[in-house]
C-alpha atoms as a PDB file:
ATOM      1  CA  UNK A   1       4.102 -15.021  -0.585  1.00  0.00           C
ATOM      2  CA  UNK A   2       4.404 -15.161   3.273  1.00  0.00           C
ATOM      3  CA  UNK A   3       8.423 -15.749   2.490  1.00  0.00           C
ATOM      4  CA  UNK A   4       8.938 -13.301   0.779  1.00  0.00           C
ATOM      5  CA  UNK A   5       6.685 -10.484   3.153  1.00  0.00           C
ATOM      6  CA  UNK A   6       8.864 -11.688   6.004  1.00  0.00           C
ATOM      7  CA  UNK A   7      11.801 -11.520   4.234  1.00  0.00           C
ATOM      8  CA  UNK A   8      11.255  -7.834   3.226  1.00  0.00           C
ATOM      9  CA  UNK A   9       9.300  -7.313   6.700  1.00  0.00           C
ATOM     10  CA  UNK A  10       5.993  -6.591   4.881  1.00  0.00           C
ATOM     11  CA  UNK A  11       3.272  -6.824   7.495  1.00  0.00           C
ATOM     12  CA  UNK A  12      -0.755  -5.912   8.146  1.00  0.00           C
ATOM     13  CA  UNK A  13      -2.608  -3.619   9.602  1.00  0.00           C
ATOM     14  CA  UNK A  14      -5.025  -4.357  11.332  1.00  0.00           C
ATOM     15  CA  UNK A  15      -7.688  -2.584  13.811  1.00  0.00           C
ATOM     16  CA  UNK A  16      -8.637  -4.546  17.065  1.00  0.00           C
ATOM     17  CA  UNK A  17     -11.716  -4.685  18.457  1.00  0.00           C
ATOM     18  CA  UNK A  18     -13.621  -5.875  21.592  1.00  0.00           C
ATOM     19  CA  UNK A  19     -16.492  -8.399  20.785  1.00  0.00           C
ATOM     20  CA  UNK A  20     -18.799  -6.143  22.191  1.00  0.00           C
ATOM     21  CA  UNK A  21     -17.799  -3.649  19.446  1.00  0.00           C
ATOM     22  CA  UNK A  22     -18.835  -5.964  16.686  1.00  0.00           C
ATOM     23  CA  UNK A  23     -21.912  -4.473  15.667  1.00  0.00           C
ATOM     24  CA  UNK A  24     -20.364  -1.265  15.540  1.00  0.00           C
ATOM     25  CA  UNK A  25     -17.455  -2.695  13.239  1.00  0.00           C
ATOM     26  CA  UNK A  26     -20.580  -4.270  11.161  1.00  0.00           C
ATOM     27  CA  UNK A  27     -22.746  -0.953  10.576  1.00  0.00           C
ATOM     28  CA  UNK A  28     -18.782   0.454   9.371  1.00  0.00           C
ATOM     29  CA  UNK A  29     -18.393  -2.057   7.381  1.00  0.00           C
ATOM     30  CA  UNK A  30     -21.746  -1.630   6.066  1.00  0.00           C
ATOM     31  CA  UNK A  31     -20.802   2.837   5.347  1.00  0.00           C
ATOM     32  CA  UNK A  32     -17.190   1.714   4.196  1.00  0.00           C
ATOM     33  CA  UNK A  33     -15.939   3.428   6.814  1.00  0.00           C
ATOM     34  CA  UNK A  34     -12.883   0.643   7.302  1.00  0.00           C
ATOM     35  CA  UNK A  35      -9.272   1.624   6.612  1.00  0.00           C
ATOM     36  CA  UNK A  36      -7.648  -1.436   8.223  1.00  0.00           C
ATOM     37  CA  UNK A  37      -9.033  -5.183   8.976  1.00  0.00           C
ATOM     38  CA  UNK A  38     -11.363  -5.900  11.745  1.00  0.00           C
ATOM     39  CA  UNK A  39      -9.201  -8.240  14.145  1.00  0.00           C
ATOM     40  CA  UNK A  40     -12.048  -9.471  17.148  1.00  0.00           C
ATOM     41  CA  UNK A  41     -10.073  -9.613  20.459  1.00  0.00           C
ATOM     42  CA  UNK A  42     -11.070 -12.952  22.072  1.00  0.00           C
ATOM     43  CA  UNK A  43      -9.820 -12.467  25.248  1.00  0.00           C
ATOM     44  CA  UNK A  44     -12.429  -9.433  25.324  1.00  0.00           C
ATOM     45  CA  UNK A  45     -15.345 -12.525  25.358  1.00  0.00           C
ATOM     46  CA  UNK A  46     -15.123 -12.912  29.123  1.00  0.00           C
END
């Protein structure tokens, strides 16, 4: 599967948040208010 989405340049889409954001990406997840998948920026853990 991963061959074949990079050979017809298939990718993801994702929506990046902060990890200060996470209970806010929780509460959406709880509505189903998510389009895209939650991606948790680790830098953003400073």
């Amino acid at each position: 599967m991963l061959d074949f989405c990079g050979k017809h340049n298939i990718t993801c889409d994702i929506e990046l948040i902060s990890a200060d954001k996470i209970n806010e990406a929780y509460e959406r997840v709880l509505k189903s208010d998510v389009r895209y998948r939650f991606v948790i920026d680790i830098a953003s853990l400073k």
